[in-house]
N, C-alpha and C. Protein backbone atom coordinates (compact mmCIF):
# COMPACT_ATOMS: atom_id res chain seq x y z
N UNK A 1 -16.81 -30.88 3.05
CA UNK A 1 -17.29 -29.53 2.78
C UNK A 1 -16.10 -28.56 2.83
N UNK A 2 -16.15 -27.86 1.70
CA UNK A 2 -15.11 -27.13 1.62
C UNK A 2 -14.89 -25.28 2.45
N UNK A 3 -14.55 -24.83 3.71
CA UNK A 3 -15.30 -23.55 3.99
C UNK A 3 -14.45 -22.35 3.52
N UNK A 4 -15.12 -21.37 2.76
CA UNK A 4 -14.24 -20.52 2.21
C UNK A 4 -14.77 -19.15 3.35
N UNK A 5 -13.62 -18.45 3.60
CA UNK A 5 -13.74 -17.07 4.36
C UNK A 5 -14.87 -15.96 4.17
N UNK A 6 -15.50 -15.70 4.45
CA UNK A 6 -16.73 -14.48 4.48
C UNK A 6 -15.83 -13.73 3.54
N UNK A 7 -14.46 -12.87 3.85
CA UNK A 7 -13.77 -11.61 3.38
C UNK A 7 -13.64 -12.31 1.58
N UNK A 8 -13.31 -13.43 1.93
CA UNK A 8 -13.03 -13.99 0.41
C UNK A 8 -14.61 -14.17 -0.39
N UNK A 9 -15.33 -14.41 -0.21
CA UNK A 9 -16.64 -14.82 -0.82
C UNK A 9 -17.73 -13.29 -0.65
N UNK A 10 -17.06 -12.30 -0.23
CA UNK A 10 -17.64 -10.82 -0.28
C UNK A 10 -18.65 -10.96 0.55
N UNK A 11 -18.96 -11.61 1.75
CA UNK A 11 -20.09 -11.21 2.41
C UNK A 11 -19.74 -10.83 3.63
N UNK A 12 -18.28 -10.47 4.05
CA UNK A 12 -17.82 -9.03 4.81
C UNK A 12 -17.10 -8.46 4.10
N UNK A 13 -16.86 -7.20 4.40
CA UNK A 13 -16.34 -5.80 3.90
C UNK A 13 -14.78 -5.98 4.24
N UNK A 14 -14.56 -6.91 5.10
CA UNK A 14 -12.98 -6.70 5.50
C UNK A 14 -12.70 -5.30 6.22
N UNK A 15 -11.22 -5.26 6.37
CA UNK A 15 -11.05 -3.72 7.02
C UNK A 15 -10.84 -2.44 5.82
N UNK A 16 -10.97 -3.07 4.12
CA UNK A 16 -11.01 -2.03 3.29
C UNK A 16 -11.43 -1.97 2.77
N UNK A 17 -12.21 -1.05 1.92
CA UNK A 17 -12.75 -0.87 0.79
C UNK A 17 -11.84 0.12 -0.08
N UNK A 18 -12.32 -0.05 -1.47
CA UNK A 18 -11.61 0.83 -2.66
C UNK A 18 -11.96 1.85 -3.02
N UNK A 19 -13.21 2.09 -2.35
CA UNK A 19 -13.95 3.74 -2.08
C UNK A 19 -13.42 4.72 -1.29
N UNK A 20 -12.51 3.89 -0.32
CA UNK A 20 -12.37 4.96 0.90
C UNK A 20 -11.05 4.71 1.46
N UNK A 21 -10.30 5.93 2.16
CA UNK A 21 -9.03 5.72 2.33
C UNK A 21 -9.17 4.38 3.56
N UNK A 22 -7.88 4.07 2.93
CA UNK A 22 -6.42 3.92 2.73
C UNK A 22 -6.66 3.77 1.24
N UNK A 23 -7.15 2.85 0.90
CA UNK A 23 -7.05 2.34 -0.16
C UNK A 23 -7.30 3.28 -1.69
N UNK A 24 -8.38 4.24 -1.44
CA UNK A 24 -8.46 5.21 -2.23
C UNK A 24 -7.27 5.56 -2.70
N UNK A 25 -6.62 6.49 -1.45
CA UNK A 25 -5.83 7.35 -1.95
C UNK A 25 -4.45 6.12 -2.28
N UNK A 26 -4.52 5.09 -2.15
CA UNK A 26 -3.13 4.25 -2.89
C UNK A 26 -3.70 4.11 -4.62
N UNK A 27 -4.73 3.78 -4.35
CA UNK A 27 -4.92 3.32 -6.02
C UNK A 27 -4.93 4.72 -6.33
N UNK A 28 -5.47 5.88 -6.14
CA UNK A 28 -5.35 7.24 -7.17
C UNK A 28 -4.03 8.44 -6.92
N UNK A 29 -3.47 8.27 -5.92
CA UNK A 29 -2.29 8.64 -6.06
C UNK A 29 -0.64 7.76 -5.91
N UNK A 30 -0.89 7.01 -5.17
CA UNK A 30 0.31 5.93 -5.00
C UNK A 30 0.73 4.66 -6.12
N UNK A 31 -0.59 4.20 -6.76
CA UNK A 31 -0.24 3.26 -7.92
C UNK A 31 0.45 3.58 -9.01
N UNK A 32 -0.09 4.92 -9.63
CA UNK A 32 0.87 5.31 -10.68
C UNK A 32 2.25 5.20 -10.79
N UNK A 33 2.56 5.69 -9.26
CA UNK A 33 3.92 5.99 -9.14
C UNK A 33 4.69 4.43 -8.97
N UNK A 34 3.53 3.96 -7.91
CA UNK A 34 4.26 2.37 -8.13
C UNK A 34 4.48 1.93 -9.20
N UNK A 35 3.47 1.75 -10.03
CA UNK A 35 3.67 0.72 -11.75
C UNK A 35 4.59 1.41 -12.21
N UNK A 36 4.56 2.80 -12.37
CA UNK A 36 5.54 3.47 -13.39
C UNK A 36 7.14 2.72 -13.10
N UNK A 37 7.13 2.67 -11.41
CA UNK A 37 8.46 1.92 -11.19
C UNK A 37 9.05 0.27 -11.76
N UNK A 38 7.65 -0.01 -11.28
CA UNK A 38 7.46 -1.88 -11.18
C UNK A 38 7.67 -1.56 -12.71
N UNK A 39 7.25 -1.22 -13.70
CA UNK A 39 6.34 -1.47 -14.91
C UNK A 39 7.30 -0.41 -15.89
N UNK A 40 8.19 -0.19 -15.73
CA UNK A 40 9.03 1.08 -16.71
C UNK A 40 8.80 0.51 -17.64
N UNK A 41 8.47 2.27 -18.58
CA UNK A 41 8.31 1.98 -20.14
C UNK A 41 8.05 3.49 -20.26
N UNK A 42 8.68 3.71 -21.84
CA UNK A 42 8.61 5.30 -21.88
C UNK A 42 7.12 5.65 -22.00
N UNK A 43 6.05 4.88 -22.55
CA UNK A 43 5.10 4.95 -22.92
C UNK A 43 4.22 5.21 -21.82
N UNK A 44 2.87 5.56 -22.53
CA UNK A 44 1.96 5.95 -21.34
C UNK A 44 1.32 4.76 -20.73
N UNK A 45 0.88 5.08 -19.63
CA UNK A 45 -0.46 3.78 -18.98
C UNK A 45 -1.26 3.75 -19.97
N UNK A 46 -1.90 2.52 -20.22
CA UNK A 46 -3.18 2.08 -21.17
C UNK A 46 -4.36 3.23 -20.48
N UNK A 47 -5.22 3.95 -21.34
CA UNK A 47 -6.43 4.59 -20.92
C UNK A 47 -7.03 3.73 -19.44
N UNK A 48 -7.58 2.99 -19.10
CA UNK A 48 -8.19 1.46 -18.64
C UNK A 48 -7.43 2.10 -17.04
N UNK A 49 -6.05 2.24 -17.20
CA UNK A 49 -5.61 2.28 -15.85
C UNK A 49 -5.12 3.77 -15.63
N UNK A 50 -5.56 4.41 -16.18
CA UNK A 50 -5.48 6.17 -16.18
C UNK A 50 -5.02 7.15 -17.16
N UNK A 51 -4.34 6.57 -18.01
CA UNK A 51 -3.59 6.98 -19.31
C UNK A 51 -2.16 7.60 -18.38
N UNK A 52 -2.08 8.10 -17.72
CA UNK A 52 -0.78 8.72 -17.18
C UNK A 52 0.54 8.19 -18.43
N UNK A 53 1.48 9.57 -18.29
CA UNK A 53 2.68 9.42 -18.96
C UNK A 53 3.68 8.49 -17.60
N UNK A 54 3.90 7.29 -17.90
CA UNK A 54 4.66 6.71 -16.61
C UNK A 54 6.09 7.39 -17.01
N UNK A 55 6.98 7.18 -17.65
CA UNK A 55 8.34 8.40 -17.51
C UNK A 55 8.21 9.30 -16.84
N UNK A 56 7.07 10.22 -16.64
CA UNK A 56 7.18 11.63 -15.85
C UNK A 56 6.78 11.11 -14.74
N UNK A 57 5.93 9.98 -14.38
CA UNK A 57 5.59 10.08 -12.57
C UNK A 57 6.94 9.47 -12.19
N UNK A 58 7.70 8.80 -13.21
CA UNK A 58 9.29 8.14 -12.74
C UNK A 58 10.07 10.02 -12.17
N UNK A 59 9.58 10.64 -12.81
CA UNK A 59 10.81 11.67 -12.60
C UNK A 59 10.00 12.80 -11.59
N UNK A 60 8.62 12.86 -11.61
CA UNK A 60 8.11 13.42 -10.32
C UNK A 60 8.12 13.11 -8.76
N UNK A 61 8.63 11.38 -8.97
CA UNK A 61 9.16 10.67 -7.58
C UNK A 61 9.78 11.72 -6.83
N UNK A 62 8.64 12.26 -5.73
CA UNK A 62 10.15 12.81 -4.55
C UNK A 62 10.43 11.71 -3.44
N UNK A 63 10.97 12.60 -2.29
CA UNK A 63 11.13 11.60 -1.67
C UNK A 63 9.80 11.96 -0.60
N UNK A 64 9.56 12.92 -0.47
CA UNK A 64 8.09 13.22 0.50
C UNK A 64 7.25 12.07 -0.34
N UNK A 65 7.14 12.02 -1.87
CA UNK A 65 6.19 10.91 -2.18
C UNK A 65 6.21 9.57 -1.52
N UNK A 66 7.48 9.21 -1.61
CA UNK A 66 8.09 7.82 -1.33
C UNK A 66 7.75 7.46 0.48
N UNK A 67 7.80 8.80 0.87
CA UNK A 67 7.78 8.58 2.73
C UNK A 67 6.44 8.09 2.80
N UNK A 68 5.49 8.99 2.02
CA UNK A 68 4.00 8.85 2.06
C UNK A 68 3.47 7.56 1.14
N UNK A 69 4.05 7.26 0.65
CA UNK A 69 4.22 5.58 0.01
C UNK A 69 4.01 4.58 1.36
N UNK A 70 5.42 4.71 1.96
CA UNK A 70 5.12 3.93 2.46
C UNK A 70 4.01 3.81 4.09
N UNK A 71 4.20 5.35 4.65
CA UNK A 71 3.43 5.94 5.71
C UNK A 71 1.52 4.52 5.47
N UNK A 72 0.93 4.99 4.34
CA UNK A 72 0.42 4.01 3.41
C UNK A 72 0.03 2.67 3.62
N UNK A 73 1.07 2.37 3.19
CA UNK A 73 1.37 0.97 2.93
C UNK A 73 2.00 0.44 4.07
N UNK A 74 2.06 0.75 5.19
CA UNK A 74 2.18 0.10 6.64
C UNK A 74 0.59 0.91 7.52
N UNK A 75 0.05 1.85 6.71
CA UNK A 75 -1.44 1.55 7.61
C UNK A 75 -2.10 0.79 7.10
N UNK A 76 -2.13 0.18 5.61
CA UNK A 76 -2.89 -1.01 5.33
C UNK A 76 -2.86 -2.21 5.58
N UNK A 77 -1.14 -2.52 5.94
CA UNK A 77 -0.79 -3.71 6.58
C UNK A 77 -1.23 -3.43 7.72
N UNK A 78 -1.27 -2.62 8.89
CA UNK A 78 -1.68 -2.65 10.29
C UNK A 78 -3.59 -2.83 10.07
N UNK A 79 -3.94 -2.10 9.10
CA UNK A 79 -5.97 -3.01 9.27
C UNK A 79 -5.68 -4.06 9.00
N UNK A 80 -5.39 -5.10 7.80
CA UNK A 80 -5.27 -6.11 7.61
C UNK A 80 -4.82 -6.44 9.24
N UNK A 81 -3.27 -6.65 9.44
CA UNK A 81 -2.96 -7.55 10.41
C UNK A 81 -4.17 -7.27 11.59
N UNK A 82 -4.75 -6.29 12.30
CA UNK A 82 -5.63 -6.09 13.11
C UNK A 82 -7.24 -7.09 12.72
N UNK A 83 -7.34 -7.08 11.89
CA UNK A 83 -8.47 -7.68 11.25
C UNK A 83 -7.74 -9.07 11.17
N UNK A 84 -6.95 -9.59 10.71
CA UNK A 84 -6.57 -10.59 10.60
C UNK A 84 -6.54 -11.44 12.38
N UNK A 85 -5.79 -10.44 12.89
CA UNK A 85 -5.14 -11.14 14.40
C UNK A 85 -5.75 -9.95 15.30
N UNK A 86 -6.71 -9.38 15.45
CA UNK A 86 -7.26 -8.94 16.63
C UNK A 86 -6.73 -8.10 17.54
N UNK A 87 -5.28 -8.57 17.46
CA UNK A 87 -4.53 -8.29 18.48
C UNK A 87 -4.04 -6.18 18.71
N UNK A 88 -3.80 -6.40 17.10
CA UNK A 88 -3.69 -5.05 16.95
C UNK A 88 -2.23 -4.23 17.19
N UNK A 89 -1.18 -5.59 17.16
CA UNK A 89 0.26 -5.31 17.51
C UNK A 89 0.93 -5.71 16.39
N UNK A 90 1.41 -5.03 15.70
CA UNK A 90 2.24 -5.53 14.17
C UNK A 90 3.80 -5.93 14.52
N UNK A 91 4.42 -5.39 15.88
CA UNK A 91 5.37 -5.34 16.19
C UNK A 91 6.12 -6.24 16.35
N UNK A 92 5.02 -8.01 16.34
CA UNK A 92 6.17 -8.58 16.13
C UNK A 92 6.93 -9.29 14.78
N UNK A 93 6.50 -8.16 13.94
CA UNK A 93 6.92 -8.87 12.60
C UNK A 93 7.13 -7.48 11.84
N UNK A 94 6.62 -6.32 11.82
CA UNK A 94 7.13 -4.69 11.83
C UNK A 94 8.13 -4.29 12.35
N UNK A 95 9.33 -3.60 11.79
CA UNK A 95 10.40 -3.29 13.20
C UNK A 95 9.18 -1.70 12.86
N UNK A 96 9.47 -0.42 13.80
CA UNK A 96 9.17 0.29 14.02
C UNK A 96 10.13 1.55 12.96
N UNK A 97 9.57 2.66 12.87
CA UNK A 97 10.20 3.41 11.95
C UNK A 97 10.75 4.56 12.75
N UNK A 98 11.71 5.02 12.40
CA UNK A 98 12.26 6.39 13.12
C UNK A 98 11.81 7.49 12.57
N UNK A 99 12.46 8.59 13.48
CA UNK A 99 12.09 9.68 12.88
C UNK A 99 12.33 10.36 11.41
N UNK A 100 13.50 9.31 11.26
CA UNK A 100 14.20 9.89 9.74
C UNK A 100 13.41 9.17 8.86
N UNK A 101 12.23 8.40 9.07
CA UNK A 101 11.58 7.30 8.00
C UNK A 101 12.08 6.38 7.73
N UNK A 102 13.36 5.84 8.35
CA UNK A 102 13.81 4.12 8.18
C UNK A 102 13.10 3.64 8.94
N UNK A 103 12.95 2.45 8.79
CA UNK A 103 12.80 1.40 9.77
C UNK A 103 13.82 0.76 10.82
N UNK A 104 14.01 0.73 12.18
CA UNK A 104 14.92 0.57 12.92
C UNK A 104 14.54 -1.15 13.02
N UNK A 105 15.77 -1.54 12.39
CA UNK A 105 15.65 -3.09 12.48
C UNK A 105 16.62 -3.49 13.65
N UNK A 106 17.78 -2.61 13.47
CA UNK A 106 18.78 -3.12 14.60
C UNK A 106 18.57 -3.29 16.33
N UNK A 107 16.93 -2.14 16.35
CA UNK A 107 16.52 -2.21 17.66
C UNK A 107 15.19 -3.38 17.99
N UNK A 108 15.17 -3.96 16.19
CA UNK A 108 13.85 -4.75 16.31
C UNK A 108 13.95 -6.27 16.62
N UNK A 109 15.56 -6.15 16.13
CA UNK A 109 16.02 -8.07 16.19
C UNK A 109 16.35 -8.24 17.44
């Protein structure tokens, strides 16, 4: 018998949904800016994934965007890992971020 995960077979919710932040606000403000990077092309997004002009979210990149990128994208890794491991400590595989928004690795190894 083969057992596949509740989160995988949709009969739990996991720690996200695509309705509601975190995840909201990555897919309607943070993706653009991602693909436009991942995905350069002067052309626009297909209608399907917002139509956006990707050249201009390339050149609207600040860096407040980029902080809040990743601010983001380490609270979605911390539900996951919490949901995943219970534990609720990312730290030993996260170094921690400073005040300037790096990540302090040299105090993490």
């Amino acid at each position: 018998m083969v057992k596949i995960p509740e989160i995988v077979n949709g009969t739990s919710p996991g720690p996200l949904t695509q309705d509601k932040d975190p995840l909201k606000t990555f897919k309607e403000v943070i993706k653009p800016f991602r693909d436009s990077v991942v995905h350069a092309s002067p052309f626009s997004a297909p209608g399907r994934f917002g139509g956006y002009d990707k050249l201009s979210k390339i050149y609207e990149l600040s860096l407040q965007t980029a902080s809040d990128m990743v601010d983001l994208t380490v609270d979605i890794i911390g539900r996951i890992h919490r949901f995943v491991a219970a534990d609720g400590d990312c730290t030993q595989w996260l170094p921690p971020r400073g005040k300037d928004g790096t990540f302090e690795v040299e105090k993490f190894l």
